[in-house]
N, C-alpha and C. Protein backbone atom coordinates (compact mmCIF):
# COMPACT_ATOMS: atom_id res chain seq x y z
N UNK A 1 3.22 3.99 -35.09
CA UNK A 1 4.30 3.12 -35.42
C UNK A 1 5.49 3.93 -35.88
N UNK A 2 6.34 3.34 -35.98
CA UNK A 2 7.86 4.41 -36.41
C UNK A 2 8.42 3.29 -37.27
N UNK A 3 9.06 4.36 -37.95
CA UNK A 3 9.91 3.82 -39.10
C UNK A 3 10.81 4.60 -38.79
N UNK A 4 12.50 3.62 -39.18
CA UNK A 4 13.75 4.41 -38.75
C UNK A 4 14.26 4.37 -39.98
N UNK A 5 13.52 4.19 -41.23
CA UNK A 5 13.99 4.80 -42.86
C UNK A 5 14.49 3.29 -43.18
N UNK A 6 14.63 2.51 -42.56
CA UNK A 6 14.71 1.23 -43.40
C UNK A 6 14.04 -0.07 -43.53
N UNK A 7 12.65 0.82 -43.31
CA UNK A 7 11.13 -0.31 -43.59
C UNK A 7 10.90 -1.10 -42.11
N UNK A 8 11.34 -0.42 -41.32
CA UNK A 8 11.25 -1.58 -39.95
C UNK A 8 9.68 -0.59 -39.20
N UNK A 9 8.68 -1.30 -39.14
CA UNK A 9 7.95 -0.14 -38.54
C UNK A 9 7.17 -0.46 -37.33
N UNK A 10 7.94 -1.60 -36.34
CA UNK A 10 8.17 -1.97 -34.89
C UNK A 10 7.98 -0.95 -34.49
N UNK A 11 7.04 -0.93 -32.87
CA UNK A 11 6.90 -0.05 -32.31
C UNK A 11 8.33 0.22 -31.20
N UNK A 12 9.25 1.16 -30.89
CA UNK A 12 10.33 1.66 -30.11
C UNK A 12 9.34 0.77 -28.99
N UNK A 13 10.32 0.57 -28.11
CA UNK A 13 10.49 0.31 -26.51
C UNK A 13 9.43 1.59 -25.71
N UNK A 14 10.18 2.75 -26.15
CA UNK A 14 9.69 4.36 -25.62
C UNK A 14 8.25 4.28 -25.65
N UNK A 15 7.55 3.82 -27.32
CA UNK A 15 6.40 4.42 -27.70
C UNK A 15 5.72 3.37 -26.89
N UNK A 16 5.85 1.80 -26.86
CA UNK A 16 5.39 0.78 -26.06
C UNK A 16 4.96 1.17 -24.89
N UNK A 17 6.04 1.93 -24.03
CA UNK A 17 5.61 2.28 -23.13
C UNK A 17 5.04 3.13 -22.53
N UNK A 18 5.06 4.36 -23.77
CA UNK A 18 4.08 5.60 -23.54
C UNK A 18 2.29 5.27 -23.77
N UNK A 19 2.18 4.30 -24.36
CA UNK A 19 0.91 4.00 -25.10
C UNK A 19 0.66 3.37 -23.59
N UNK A 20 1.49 2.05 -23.15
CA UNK A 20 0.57 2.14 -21.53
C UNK A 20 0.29 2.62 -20.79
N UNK A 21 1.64 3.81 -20.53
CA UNK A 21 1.33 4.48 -19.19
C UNK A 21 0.02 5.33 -19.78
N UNK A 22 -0.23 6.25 -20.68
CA UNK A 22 -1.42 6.56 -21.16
C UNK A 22 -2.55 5.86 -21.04
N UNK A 23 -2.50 4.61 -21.20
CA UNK A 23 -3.89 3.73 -20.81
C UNK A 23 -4.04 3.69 -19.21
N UNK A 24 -3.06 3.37 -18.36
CA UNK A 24 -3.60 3.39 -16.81
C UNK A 24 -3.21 5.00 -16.37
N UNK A 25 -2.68 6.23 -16.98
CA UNK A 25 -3.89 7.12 -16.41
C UNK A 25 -4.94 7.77 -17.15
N UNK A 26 -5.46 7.20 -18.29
CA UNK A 26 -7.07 7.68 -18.57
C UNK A 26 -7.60 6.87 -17.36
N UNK A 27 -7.71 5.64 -17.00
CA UNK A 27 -8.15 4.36 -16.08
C UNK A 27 -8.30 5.25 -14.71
N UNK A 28 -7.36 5.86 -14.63
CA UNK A 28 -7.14 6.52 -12.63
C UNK A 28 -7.80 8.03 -12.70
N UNK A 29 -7.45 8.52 -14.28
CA UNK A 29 -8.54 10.17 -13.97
C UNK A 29 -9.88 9.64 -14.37
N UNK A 30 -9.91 8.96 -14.48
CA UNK A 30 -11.98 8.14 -14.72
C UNK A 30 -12.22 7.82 -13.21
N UNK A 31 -11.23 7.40 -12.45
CA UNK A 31 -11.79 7.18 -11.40
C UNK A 31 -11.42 8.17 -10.28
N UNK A 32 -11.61 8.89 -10.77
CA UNK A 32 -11.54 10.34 -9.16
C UNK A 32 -12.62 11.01 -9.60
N UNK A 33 -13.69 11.33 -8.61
CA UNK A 33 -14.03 12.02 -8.60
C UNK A 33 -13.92 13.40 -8.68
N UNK A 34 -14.70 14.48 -9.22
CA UNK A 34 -14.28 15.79 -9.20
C UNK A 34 -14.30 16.65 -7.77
N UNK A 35 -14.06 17.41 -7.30
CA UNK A 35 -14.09 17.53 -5.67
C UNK A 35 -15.81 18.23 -5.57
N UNK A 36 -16.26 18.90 -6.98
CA UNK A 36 -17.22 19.77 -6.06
C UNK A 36 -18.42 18.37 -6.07
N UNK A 37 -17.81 17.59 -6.62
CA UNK A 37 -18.89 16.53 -6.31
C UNK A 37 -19.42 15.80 -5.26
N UNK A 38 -18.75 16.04 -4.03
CA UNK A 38 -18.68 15.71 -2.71
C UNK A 38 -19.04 16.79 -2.07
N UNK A 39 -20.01 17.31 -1.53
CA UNK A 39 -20.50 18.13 -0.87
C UNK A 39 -20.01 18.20 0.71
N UNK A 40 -20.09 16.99 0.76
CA UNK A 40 -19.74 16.94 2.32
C UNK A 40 -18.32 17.18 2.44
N UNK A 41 -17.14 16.23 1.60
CA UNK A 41 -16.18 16.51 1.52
C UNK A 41 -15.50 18.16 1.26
N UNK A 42 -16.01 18.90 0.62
CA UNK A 42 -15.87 20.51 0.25
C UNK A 42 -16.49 21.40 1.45
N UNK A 43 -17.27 20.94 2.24
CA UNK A 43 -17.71 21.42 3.64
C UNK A 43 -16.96 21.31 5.16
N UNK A 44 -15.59 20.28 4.76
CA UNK A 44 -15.36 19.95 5.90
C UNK A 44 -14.56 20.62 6.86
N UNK A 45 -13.54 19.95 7.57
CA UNK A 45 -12.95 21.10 7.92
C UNK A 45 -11.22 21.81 7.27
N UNK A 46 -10.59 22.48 7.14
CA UNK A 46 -9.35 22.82 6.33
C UNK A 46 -8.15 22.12 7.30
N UNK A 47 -7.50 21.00 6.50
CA UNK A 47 -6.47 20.49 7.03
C UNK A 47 -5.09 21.26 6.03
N UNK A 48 -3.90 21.48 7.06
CA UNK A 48 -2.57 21.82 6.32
C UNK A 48 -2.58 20.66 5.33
N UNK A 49 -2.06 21.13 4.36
CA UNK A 49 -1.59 20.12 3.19
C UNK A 49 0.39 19.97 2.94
N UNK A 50 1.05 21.50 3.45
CA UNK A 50 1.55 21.56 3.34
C UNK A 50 2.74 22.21 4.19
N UNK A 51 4.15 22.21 3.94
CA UNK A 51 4.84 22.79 5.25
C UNK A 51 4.98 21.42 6.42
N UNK A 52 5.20 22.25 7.72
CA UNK A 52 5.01 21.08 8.83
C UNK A 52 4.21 22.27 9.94
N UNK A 53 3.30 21.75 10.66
CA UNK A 53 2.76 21.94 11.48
C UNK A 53 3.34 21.78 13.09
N UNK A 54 3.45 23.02 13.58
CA UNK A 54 3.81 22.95 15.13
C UNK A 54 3.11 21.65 15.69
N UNK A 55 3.96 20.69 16.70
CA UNK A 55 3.39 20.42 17.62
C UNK A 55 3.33 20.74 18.88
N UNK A 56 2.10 20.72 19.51
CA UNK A 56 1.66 21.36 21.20
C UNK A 56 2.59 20.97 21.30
N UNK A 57 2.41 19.62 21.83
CA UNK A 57 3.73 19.31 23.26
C UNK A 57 3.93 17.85 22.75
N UNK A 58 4.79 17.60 23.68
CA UNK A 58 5.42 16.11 23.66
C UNK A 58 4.92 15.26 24.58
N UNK A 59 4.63 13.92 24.71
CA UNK A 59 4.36 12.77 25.74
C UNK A 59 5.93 12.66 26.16
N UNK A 60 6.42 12.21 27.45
CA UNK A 60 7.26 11.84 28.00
C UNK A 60 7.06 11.09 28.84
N UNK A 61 7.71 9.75 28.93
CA UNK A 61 7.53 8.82 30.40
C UNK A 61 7.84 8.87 31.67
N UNK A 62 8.92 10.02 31.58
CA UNK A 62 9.86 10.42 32.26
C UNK A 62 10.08 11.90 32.44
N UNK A 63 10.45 12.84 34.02
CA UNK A 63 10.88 14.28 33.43
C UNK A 63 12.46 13.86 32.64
N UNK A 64 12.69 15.07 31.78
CA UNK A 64 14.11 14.99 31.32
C UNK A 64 15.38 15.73 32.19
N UNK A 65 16.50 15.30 32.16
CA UNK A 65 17.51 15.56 32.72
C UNK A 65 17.70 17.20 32.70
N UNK A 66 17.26 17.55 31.26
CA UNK A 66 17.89 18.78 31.08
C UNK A 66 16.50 19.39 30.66
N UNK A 67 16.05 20.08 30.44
CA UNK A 67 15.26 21.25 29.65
C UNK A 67 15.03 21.28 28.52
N UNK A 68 14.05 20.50 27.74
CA UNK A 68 14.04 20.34 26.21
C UNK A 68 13.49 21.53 25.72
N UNK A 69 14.22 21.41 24.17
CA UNK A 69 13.64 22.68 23.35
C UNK A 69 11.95 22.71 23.04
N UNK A 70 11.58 21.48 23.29
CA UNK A 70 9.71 21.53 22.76
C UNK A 70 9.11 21.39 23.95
N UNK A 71 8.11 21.72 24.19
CA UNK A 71 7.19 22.03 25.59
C UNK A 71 6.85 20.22 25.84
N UNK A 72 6.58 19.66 26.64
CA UNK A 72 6.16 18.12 26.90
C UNK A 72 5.61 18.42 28.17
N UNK A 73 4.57 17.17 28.30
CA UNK A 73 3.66 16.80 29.35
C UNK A 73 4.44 14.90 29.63
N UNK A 74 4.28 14.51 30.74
CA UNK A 74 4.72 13.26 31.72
C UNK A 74 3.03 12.97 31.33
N UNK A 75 3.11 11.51 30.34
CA UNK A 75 2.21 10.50 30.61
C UNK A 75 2.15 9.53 31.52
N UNK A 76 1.44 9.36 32.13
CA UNK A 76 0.96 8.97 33.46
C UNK A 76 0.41 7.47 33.11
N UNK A 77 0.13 6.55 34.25
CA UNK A 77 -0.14 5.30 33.92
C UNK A 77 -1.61 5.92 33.84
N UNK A 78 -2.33 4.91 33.01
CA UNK A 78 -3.77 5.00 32.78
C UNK A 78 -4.36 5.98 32.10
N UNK A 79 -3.32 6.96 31.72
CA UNK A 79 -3.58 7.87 31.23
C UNK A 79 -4.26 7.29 29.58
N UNK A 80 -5.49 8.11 28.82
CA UNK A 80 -5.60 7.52 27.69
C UNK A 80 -6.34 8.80 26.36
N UNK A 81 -5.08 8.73 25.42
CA UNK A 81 -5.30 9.68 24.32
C UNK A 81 -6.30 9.14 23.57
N UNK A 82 -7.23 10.09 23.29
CA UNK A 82 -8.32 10.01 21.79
C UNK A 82 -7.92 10.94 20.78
N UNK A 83 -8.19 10.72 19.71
CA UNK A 83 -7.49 11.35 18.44
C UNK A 83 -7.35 10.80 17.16
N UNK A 84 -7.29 11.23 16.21
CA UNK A 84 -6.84 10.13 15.15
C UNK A 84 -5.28 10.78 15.05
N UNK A 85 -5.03 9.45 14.47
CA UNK A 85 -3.34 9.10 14.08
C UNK A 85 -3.05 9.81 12.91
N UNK A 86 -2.38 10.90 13.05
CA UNK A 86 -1.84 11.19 11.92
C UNK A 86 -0.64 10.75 11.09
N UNK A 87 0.75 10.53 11.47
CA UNK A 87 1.92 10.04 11.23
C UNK A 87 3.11 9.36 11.86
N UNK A 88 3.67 8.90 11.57
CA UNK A 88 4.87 8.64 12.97
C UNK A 88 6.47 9.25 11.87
N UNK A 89 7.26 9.63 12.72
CA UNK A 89 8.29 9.56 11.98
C UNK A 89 9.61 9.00 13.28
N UNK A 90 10.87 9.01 12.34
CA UNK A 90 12.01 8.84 13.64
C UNK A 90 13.48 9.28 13.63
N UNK A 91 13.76 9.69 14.48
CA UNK A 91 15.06 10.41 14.56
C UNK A 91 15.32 10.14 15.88
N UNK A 92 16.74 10.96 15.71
CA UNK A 92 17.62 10.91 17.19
C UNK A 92 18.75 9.78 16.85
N UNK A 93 19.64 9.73 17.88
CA UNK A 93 20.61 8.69 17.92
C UNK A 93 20.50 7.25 17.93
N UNK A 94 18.78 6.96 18.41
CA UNK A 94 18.40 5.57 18.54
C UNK A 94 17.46 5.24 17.04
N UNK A 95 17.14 6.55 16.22
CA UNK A 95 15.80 5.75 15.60
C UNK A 95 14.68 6.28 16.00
N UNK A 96 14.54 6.20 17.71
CA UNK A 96 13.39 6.03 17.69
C UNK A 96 12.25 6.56 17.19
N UNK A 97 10.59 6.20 16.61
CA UNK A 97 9.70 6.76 16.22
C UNK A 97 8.98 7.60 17.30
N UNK A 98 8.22 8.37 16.67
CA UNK A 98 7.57 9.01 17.53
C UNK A 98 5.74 9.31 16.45
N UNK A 99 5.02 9.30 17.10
CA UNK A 99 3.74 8.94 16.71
C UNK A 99 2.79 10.27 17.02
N UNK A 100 2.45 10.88 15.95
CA UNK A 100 1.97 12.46 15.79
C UNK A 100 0.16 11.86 16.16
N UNK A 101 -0.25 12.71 16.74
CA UNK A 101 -1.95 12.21 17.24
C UNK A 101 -2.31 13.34 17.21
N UNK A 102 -3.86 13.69 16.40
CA UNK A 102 -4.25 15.10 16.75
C UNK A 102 -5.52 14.21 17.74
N UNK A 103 -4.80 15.32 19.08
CA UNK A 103 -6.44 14.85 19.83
C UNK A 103 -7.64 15.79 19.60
N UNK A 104 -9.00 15.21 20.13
CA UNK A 104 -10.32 15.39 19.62
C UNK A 104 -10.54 16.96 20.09
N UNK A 105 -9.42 17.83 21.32
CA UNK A 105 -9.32 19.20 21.34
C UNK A 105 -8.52 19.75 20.74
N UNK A 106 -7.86 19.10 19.74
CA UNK A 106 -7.75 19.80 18.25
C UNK A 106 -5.92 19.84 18.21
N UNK A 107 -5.36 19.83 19.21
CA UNK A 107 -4.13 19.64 19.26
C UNK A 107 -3.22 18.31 18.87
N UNK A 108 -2.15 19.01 18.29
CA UNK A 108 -1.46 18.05 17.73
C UNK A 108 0.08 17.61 18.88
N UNK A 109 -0.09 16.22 19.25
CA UNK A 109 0.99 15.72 20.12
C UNK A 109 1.82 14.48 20.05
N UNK A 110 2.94 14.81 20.13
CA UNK A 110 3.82 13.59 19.96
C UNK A 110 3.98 12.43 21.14
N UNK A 111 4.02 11.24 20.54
CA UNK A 111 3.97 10.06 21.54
C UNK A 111 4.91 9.73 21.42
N UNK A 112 5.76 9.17 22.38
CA UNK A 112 7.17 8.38 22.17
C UNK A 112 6.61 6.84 21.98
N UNK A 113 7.47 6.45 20.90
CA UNK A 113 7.49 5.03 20.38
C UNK A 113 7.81 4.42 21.71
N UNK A 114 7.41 2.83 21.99
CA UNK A 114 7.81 1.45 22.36
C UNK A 114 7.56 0.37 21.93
N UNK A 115 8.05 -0.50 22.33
CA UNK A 115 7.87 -1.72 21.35
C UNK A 115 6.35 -2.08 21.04
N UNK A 116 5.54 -2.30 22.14
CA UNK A 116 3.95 -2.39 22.24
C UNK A 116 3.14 -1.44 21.38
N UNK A 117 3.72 -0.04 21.13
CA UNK A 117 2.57 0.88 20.71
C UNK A 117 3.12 0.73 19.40
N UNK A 118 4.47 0.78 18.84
CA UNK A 118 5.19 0.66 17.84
C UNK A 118 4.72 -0.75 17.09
N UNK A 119 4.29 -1.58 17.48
CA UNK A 119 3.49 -2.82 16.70
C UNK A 119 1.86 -2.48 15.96
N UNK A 120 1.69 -1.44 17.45
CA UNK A 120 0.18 -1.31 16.99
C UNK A 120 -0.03 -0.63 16.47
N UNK A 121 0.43 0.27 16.23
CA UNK A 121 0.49 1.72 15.17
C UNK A 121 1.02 1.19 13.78
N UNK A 122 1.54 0.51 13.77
CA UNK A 122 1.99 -0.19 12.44
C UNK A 122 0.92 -1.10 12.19
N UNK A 123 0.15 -1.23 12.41
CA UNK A 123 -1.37 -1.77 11.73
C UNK A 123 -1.93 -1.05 11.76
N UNK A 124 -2.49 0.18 11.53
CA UNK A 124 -2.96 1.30 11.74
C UNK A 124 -3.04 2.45 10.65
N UNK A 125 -3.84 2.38 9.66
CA UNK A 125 -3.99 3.21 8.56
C UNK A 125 -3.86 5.12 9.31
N UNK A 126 -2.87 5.43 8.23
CA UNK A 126 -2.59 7.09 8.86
C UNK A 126 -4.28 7.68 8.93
N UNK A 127 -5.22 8.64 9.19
CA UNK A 127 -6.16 9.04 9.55
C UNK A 127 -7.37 8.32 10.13
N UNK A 128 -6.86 7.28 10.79
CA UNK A 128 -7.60 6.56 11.71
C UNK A 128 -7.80 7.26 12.86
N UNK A 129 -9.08 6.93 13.34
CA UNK A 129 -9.58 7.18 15.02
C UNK A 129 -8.61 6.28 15.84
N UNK A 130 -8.34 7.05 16.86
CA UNK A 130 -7.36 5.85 17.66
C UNK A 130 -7.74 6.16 19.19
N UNK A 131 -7.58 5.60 19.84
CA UNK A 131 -7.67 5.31 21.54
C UNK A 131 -6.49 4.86 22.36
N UNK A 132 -5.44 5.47 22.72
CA UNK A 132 -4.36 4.64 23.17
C UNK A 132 -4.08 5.07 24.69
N UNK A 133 -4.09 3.84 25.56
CA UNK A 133 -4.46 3.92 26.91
C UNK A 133 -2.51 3.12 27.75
N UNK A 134 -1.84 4.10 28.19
CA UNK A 134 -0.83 3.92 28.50
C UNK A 134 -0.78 3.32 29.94
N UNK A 135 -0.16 2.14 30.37
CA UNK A 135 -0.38 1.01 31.39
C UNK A 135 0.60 0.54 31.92
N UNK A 136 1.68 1.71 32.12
CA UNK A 136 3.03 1.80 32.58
C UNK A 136 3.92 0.92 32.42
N UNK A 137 4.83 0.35 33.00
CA UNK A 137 5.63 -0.61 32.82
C UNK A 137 5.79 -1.72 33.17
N UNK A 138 5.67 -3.26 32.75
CA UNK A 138 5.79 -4.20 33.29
C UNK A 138 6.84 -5.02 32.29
N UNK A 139 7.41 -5.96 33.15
CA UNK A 139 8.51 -7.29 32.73
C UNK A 139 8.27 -7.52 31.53
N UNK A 140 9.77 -7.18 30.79
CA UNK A 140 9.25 -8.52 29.54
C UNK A 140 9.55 -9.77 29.64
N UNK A 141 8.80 -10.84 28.89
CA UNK A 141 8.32 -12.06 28.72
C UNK A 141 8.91 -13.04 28.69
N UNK A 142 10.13 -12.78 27.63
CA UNK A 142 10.87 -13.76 26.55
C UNK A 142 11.74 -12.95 25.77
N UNK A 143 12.35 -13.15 25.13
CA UNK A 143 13.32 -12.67 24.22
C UNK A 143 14.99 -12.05 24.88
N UNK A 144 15.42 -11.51 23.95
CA UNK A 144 16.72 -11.16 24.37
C UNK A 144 16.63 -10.22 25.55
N UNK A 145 15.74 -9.70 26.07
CA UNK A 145 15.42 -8.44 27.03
C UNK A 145 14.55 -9.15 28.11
N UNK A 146 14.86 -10.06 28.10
CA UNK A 146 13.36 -10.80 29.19
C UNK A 146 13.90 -10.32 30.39
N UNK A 147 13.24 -9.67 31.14
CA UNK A 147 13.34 -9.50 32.54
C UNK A 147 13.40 -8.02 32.75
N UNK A 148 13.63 -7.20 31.71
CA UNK A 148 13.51 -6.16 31.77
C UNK A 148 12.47 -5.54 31.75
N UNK A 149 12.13 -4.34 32.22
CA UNK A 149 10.64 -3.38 32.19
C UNK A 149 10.64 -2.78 31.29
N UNK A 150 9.53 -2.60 29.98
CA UNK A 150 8.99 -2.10 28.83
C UNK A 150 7.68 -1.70 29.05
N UNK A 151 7.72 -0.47 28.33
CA UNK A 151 6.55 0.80 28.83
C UNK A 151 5.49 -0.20 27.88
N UNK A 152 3.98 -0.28 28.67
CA UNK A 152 2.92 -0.89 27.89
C UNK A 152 1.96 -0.14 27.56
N UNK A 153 1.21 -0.30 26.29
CA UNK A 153 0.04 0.59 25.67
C UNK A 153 -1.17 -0.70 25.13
N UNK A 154 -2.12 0.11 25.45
CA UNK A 154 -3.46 -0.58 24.99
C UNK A 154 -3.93 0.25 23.50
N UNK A 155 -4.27 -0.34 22.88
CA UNK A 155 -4.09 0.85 21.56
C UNK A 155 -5.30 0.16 20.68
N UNK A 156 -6.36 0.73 20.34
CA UNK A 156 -7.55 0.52 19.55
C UNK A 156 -8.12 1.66 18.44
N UNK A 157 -8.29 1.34 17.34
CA UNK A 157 -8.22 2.16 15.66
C UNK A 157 -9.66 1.57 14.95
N UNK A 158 -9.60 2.54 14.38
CA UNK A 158 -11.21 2.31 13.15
C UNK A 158 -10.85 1.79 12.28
N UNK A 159 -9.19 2.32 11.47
CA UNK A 159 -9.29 1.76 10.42
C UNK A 159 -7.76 1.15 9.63
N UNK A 160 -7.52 -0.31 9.76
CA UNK A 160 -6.18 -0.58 9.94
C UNK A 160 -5.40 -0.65 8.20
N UNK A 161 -4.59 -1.09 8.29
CA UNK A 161 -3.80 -0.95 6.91
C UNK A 161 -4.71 -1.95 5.91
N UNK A 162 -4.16 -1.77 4.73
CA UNK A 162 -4.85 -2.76 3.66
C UNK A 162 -3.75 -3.80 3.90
C-alpha cells in the first residue's frame, strides 16, 4: 500500500496494476513446460528462429516478361504441393500475398496469392500440413469480376486457426 504523507494509503493506479500483471505471469510461467521435459521435442529437427531464410524458388502462373531477380518454376495445372505452411506475407504495388511452403524435400517456396488459395490459407494455422493442388483457370461466378478467369486451388490442412 502507499502512503503519499497525508494518511491516504489507496493503492496508486501503477501498483494496481503491477500486482496483476504479476498474477497472470506467475499463471503463464506455471504453464510452460521446461524444454528438457519434452524429449521428443529436444530431439527434433533445428528450425531457423531467426533472420530470414532464402527461398528456393518462386511459383509463377506465368513466364515473366523480364528476368526476375529470384529463381521461379511455372506451376502447371494439376500440379500439387505437399508441405506445411509456414507464412504468407505481401508486397509489391498490388499487395499481393505470397504464401511461404516448406515442401516435404525440405525446400522452402513461394506461392503467389489468389483469391481461392488466399481464402484458404487464411483458415489455416501457420505450421500446418498442407496439400495444395493448382486447377488452372476458370470463369468467375458473380461479383464485380464475373466473367473473368481466376487462377483456382484445391487446398487441404491438418490444422486450421482457433
Amino acid at each position: 500500500m502507499s502512503s503519499n504523507g497525508k494518511g491516504n494509503t489507496a493503492k496508486t493506479y501503477a501498483e494496481a496494476g503491477l500486482e496483476e500483471t504479476n498474477q497472470y505471469s506467475a499463471e503463464a510461467e506455471a504453464s510452460i513446460a521446461p524444454a528438457n521435459g519434452n524429449a521428443e521435442q529436444d530431439q527434433g529437427e533445428f528450425v531457423q528462429v531467426a533472420g530470414t531464410e532464402p527461398v528456393a524458388y518462386y511459383f509463377r502462373h506465368t513466364a515473366p516478361k523480364k528476368t526476375p531477380k529470384n529463381p521461379f518454376k511455372i506451376l502447371e495445372k494439376g500440379q500439387t504441393l505437399q508441405g506445411v505452411y509456414v507464412r504468407s506475407y505481401s508486397t509489391g504495388k498490388f499487395n499481393n500475398p505470397t504464401h511461404l511452403v516448406r515442401l516435404s524435400t525440405g525446400e522452402l517456396v513461394g506461392v503467389p496469392g489468389s483469391g481461392s488459395l488466399n481464402k484458404a490459407i487464411n483458415r489455416l494455422a501457420e505450421g500446418s500440413e498442407v496439400k495444395i493442388t493448382y486447377n488452372g483457370m476458370t470463369p468467375i461466378k458473380g461479383g464485380e469480376f464475373e466473367g473473368t478467369d481466376a487462377h483456382n486451388y484445391t487446398v487441404f490442412g491438418r490444422k486450421l486457426k482457433a
